[in-house]
C-alpha atoms as a PDB file:
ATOM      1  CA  UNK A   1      -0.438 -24.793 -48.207  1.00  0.00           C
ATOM      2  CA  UNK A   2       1.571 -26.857 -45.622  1.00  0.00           C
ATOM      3  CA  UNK A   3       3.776 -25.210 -42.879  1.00  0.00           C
ATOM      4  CA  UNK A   4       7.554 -25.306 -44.033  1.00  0.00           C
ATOM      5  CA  UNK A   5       9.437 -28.216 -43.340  1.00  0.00           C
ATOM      6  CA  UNK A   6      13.349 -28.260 -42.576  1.00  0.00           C
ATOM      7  CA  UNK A   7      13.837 -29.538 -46.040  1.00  0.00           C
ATOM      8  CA  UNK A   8      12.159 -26.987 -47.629  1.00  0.00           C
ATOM      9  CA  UNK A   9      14.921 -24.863 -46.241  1.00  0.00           C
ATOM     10  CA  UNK A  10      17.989 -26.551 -46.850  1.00  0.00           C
ATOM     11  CA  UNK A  11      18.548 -23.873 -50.043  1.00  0.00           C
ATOM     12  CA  UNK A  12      18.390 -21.408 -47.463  1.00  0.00           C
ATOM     13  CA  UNK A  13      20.823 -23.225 -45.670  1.00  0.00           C
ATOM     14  CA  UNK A  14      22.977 -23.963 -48.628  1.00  0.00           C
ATOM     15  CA  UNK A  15      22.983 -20.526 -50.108  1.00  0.00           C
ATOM     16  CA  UNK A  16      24.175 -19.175 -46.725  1.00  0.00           C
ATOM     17  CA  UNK A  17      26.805 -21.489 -46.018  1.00  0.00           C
ATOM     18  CA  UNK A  18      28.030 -20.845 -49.703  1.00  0.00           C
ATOM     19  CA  UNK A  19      27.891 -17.267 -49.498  1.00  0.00           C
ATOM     20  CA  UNK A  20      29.466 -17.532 -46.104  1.00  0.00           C
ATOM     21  CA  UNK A  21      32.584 -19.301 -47.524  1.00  0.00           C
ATOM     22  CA  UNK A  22      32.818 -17.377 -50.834  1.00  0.00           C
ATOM     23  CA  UNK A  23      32.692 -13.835 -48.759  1.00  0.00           C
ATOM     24  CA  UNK A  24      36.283 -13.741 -47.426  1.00  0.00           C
ATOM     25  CA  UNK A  25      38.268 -14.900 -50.232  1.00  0.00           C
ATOM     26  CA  UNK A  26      36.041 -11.904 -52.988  1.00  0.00           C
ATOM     27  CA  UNK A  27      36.503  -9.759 -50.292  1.00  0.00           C
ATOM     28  CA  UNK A  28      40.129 -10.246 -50.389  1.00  0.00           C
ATOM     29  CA  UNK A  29      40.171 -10.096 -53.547  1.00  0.00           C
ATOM     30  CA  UNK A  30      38.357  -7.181 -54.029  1.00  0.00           C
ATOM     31  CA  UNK A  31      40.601  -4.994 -51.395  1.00  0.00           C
ATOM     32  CA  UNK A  32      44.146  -6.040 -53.268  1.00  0.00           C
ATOM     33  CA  UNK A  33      42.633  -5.417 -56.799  1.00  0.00           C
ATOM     34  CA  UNK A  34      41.061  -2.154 -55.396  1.00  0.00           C
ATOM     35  CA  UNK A  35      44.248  -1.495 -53.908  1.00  0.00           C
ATOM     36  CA  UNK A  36      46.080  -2.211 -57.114  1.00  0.00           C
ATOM     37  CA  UNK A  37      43.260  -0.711 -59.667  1.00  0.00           C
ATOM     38  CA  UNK A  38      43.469   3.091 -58.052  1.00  0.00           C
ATOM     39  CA  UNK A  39      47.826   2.321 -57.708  1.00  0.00           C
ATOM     40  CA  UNK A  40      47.771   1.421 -61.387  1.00  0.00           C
ATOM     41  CA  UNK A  41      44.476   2.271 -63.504  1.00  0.00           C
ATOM     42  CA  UNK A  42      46.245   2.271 -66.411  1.00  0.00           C
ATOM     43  CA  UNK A  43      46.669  -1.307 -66.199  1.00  0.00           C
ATOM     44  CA  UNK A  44      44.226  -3.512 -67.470  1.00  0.00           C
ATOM     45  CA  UNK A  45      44.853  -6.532 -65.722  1.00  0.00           C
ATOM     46  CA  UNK A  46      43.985  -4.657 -62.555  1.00  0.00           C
ATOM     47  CA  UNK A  47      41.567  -2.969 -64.291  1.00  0.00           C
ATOM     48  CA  UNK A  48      39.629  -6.585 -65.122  1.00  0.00           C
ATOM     49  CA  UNK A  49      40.704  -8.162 -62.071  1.00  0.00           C
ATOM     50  CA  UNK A  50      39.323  -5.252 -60.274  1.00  0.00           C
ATOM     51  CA  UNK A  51      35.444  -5.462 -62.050  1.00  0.00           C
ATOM     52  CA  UNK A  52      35.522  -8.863 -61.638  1.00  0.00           C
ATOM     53  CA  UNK A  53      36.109  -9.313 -57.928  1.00  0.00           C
ATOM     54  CA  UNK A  54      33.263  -6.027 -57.851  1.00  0.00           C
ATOM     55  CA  UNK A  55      31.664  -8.115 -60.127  1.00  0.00           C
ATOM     56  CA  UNK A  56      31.042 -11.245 -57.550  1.00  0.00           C
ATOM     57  CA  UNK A  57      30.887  -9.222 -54.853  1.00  0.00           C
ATOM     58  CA  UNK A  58      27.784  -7.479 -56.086  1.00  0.00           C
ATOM     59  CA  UNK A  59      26.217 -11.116 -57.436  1.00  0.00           C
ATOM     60  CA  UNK A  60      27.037 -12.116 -54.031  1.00  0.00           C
ATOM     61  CA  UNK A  61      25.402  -9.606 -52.024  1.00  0.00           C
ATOM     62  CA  UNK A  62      22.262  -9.722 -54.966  1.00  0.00           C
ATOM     63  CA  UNK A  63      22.053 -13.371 -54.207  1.00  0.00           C
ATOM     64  CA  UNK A  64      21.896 -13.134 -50.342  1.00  0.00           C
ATOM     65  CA  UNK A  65      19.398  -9.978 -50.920  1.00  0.00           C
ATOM     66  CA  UNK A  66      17.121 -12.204 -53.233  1.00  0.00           C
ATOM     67  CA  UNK A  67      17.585 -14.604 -50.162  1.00  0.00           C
ATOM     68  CA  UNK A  68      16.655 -12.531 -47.120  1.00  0.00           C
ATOM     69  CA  UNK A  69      13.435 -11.468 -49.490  1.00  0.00           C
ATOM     70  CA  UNK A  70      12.024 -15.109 -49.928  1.00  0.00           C
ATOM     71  CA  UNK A  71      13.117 -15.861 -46.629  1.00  0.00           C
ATOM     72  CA  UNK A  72      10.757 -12.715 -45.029  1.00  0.00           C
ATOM     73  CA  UNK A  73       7.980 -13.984 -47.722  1.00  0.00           C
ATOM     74  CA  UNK A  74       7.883 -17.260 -46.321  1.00  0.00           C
ATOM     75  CA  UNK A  75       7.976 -16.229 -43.220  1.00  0.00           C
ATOM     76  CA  UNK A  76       5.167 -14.197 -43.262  1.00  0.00           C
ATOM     77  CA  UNK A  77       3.682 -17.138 -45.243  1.00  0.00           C
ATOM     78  CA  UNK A  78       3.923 -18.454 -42.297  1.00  0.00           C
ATOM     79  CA  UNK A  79       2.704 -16.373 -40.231  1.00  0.00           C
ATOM     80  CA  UNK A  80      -0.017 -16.118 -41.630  1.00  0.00           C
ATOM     81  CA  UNK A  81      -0.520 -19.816 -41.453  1.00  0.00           C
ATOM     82  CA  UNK A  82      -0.087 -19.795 -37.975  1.00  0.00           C
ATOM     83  CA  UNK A  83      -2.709 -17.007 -37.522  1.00  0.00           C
ATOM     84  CA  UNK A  84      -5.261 -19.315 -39.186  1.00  0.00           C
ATOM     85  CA  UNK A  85      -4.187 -22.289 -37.279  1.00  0.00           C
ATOM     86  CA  UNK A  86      -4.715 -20.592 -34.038  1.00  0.00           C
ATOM     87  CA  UNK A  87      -7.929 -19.151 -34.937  1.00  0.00           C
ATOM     88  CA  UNK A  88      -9.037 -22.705 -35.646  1.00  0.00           C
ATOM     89  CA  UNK A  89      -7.387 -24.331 -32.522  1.00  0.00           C
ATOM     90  CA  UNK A  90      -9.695 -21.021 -30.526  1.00  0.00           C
ATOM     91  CA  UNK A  91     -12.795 -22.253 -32.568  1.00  0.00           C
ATOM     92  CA  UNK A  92     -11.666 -25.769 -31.589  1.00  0.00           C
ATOM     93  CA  UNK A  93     -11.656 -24.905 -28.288  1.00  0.00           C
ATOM     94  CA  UNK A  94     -14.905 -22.801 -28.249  1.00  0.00           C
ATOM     95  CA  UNK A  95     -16.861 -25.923 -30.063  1.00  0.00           C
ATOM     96  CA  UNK A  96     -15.227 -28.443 -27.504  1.00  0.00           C
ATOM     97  CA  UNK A  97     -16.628 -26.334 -24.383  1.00  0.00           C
ATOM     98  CA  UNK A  98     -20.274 -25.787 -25.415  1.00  0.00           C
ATOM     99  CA  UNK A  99     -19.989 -29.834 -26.892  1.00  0.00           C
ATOM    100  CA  UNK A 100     -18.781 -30.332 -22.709  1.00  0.00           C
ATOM    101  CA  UNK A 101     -21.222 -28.184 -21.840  1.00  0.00           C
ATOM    102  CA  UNK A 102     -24.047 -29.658 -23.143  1.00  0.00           C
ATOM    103  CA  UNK A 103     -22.532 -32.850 -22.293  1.00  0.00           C
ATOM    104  CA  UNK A 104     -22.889 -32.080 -18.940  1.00  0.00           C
ATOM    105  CA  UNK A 105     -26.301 -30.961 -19.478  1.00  0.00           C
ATOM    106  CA  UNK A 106     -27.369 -34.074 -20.778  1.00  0.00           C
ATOM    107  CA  UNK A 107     -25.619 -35.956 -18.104  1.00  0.00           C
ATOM    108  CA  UNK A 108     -27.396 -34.116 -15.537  1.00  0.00           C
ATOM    109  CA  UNK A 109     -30.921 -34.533 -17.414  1.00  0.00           C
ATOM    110  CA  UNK A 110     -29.943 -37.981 -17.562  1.00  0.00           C
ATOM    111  CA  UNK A 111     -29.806 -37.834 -13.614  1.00  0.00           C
ATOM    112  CA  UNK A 112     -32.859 -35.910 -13.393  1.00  0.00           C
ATOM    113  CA  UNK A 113     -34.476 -38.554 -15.505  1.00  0.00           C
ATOM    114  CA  UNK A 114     -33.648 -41.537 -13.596  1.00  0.00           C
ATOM    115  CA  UNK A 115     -34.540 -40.234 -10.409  1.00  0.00           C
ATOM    116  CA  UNK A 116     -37.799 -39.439 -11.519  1.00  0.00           C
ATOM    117  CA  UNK A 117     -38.142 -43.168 -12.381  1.00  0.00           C
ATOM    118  CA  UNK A 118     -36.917 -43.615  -8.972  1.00  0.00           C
ATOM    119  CA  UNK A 119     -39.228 -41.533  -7.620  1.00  0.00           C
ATOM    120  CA  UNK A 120     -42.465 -42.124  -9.793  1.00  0.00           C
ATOM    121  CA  UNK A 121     -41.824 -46.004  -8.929  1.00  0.00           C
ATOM    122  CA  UNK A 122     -41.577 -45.377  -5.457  1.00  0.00           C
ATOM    123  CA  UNK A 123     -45.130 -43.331  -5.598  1.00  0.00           C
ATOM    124  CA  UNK A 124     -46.315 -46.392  -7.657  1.00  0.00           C
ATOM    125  CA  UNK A 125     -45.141 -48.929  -4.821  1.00  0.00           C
ATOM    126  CA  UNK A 126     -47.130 -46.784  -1.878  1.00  0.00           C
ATOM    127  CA  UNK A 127     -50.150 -46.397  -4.318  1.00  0.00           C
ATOM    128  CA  UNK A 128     -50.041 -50.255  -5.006  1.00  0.00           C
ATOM    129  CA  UNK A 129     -50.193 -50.884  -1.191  1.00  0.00           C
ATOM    130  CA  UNK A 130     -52.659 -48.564  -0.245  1.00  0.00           C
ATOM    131  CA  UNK A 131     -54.276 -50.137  -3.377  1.00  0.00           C
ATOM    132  CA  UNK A 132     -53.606 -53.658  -1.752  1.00  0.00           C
ATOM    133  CA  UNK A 133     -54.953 -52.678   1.700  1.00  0.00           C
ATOM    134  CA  UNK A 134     -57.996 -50.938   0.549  1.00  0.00           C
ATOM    135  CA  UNK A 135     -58.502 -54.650  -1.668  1.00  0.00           C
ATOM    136  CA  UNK A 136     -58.162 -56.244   1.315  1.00  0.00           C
ATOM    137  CA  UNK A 137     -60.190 -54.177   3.593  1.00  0.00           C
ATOM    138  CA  UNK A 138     -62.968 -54.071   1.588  1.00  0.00           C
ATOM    139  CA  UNK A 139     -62.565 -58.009   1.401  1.00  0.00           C
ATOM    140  CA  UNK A 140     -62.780 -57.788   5.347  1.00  0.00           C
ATOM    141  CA  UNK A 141     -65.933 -54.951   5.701  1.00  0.00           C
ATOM    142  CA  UNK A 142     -67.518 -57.341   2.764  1.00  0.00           C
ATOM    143  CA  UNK A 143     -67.048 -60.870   5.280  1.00  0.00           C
ATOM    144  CA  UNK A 144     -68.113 -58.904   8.110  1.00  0.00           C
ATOM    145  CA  UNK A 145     -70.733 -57.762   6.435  1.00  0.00           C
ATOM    146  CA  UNK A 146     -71.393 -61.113   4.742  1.00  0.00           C
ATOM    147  CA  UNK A 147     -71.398 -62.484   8.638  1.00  0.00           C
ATOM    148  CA  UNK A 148     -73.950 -60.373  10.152  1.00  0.00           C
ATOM    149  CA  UNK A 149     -75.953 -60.706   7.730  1.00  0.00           C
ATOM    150  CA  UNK A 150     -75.786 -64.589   8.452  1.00  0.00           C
ATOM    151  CA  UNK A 151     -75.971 -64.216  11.781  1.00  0.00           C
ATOM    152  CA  UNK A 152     -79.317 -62.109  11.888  1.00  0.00           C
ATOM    153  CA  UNK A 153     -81.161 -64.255   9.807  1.00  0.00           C
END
């Protein structure tokens, strides 16, 4: 069920403007053969002219009650569709901010991440020189070593 469109209530429209222009001329109508009916009962003219101007005034006024009904129906129609609407746009809303939330979350872990890359390669680095200069010094104790023993033979 779609929200009501402006051409869905043109018969609204339509029905009003018609009832609007038929109103004055049955109501004048209706006060001179009222008039004239209680002058002159005994007339029938009057008499007809008089219960058919009451006549159209009450299919009139039937008509634009008939009217004001299905125009409260669909409004509350729509109300109601609005009411579900914004529950879903607050649900909407709801599911956006945790989404953002964890988002940011993830973002964040995503920084925590890389700098402990950054940091584990640093500790790598420093543990590949000491690494190196241990190699090296034990490449110097061992020619020292490799020396005196030379040298005392």
């Amino acid at each position: 069920m779609g929200l009501m469109t402006v051409e869905n209530e043109s018969p609204f429209t339509n029905i009003l403007q018609t009832s609007r222009s038929q109103i004055p001329s049955i109501l004048s109508d209706f006060r001179k053969y009222y008039v004239m009916y209680h002058k002159n009962p005994e007339v029938d003219e009057f008499k007809n002219f008089f219960f058919e101007s009451k006549q159209q005034l009450s299919t009139l006024n039937n008509s634009l009650f008939s009217t004001q009904t299905e125009l409260e129906t669909n409004i509350q129609k729509m109300e109601t569709e609005m009411r579900n609407i914004s529950e879903k746009i607050d649900k909407e809303k709801l599911r956006y901010g945790n989404a953002f939330t964890r988002q940011s979350q993830l973002t964040n872990a995503n920084d925590g991440a890389e700098q402990l890359i950054s940091d584990s390669q640093q500790l790598y680095n420093i543990q590949y020189m000491k690494n190196v200069e241990l190699l090296v010094g034990v490449f110097f104790l061992l020619g020292l070593v490799i020396k005196s023993v030379r040298a005392n033979r």
